[in-house]
C-alpha atoms as a PDB file:
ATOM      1  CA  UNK A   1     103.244 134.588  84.203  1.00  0.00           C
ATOM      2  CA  UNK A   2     106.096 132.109  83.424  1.00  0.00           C
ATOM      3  CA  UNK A   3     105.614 129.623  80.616  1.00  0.00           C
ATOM      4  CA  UNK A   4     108.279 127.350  82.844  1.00  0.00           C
ATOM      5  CA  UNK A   5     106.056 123.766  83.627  1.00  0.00           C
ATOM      6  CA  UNK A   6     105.992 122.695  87.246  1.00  0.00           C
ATOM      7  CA  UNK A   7     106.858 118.911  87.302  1.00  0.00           C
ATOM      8  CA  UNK A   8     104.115 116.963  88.882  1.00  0.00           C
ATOM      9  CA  UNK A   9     106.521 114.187  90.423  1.00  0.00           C
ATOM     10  CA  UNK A  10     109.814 113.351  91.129  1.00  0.00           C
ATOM     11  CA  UNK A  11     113.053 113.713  93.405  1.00  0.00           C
ATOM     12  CA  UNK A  12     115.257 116.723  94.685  1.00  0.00           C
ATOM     13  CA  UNK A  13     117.570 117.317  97.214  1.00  0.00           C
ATOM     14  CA  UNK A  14     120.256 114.911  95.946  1.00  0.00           C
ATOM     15  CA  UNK A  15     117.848 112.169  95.900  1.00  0.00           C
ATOM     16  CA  UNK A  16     117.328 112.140  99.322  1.00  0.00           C
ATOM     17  CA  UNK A  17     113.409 113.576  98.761  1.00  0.00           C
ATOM     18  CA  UNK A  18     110.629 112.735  96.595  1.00  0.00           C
ATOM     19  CA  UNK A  19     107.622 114.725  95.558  1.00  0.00           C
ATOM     20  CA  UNK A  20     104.239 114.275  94.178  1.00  0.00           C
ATOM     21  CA  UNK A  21     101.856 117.680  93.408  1.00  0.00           C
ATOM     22  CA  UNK A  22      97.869 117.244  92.777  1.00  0.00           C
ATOM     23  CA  UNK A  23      96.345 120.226  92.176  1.00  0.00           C
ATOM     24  CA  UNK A  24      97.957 122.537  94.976  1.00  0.00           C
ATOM     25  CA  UNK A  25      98.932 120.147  97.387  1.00  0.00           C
ATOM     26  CA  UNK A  26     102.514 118.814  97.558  1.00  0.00           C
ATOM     27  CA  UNK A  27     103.322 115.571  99.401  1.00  0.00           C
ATOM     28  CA  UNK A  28     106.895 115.909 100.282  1.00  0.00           C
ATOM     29  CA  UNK A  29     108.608 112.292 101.404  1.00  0.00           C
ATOM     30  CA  UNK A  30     111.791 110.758 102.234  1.00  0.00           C
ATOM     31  CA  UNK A  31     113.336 108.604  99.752  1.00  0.00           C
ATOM     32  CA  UNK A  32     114.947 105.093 100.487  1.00  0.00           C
ATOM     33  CA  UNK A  33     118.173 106.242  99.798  1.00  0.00           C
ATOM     34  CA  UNK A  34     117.503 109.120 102.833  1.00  0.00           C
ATOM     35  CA  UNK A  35     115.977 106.816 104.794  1.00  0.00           C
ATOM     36  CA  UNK A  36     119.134 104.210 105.275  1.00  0.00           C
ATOM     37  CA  UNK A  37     121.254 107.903 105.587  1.00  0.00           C
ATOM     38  CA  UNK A  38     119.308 108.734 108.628  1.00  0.00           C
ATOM     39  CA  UNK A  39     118.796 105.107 110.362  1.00  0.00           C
ATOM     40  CA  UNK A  40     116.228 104.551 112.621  1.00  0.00           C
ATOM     41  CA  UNK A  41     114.147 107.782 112.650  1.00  0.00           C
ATOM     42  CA  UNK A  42     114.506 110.179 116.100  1.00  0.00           C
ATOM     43  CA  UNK A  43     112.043 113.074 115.619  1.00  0.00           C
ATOM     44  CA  UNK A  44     110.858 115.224 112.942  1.00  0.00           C
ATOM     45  CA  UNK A  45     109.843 118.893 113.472  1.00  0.00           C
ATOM     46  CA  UNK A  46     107.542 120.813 111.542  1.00  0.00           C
ATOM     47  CA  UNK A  47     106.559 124.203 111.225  1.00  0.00           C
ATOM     48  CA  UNK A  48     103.143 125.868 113.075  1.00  0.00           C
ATOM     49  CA  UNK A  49      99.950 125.955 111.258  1.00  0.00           C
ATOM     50  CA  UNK A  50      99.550 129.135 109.603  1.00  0.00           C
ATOM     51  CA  UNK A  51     103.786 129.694 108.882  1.00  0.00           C
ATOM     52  CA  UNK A  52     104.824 131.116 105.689  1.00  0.00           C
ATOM     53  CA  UNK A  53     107.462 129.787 103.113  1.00  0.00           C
ATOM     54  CA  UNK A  54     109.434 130.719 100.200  1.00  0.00           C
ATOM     55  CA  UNK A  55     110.781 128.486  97.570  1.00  0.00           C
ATOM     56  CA  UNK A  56     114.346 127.186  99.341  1.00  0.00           C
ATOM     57  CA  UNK A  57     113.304 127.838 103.310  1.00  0.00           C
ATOM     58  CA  UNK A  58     114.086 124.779 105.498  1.00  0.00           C
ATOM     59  CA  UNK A  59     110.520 123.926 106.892  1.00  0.00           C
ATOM     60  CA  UNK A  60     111.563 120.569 108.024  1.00  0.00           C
ATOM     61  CA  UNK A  61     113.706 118.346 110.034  1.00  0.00           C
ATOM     62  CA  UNK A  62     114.164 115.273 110.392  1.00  0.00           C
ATOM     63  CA  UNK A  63     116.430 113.640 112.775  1.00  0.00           C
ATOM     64  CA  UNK A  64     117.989 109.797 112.857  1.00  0.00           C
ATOM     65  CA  UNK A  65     120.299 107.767 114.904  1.00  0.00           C
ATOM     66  CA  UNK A  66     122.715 108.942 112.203  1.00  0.00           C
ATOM     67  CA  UNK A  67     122.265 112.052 111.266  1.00  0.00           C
ATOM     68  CA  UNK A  68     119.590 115.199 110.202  1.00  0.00           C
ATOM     69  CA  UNK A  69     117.976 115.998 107.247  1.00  0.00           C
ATOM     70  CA  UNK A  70     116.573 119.512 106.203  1.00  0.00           C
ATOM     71  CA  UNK A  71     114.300 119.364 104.113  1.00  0.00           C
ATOM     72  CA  UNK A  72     113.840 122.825 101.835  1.00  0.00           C
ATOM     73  CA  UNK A  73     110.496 123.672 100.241  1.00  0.00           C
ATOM     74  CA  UNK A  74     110.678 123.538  96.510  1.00  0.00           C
ATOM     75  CA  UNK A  75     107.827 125.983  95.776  1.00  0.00           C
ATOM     76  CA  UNK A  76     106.273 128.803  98.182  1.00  0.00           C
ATOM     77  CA  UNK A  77     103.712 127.662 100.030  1.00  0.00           C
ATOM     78  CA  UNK A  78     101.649 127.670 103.405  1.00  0.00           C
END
């Protein structure tokens, strides 16, 4: 076991993400700075129920007038 501490909040992926972790769910969002990067939002997919992660996988993507975003999972999940 690692003594490392898992932050509970904050931003990653060059600002362009935030995060928030209660217990063991993580709420992944875009950030305001992403948000004017992508312009007006196109489609975002995500992954089937039931898909498996590592830390680092792209598991989402979301697409805008201007561009893409994938966003990586910071932590292994479901």
């Amino acid at each position: 076991m690692s003594d490392t501490k898992i932050p509970k909040e904050g931003e990653f992926d060059q600002g362009r993400l935030w995060f928030s972790r209660r217990g063991n769910v993580l709420t992944i969002g875009l950030t305001s700075r992403a948000i004017e990067t992508l312009g007006d939002l196109e489609a975002i997919d995500v992954p089937e129920e039931g898909d498996h992660f590592n830390a680092g996988d792209d598991f989402v993507t979301v697409e805008g007038n201007r561009g893409s975003i994938e966003v990586s999972l910071p932590t292994k999940g479901l």
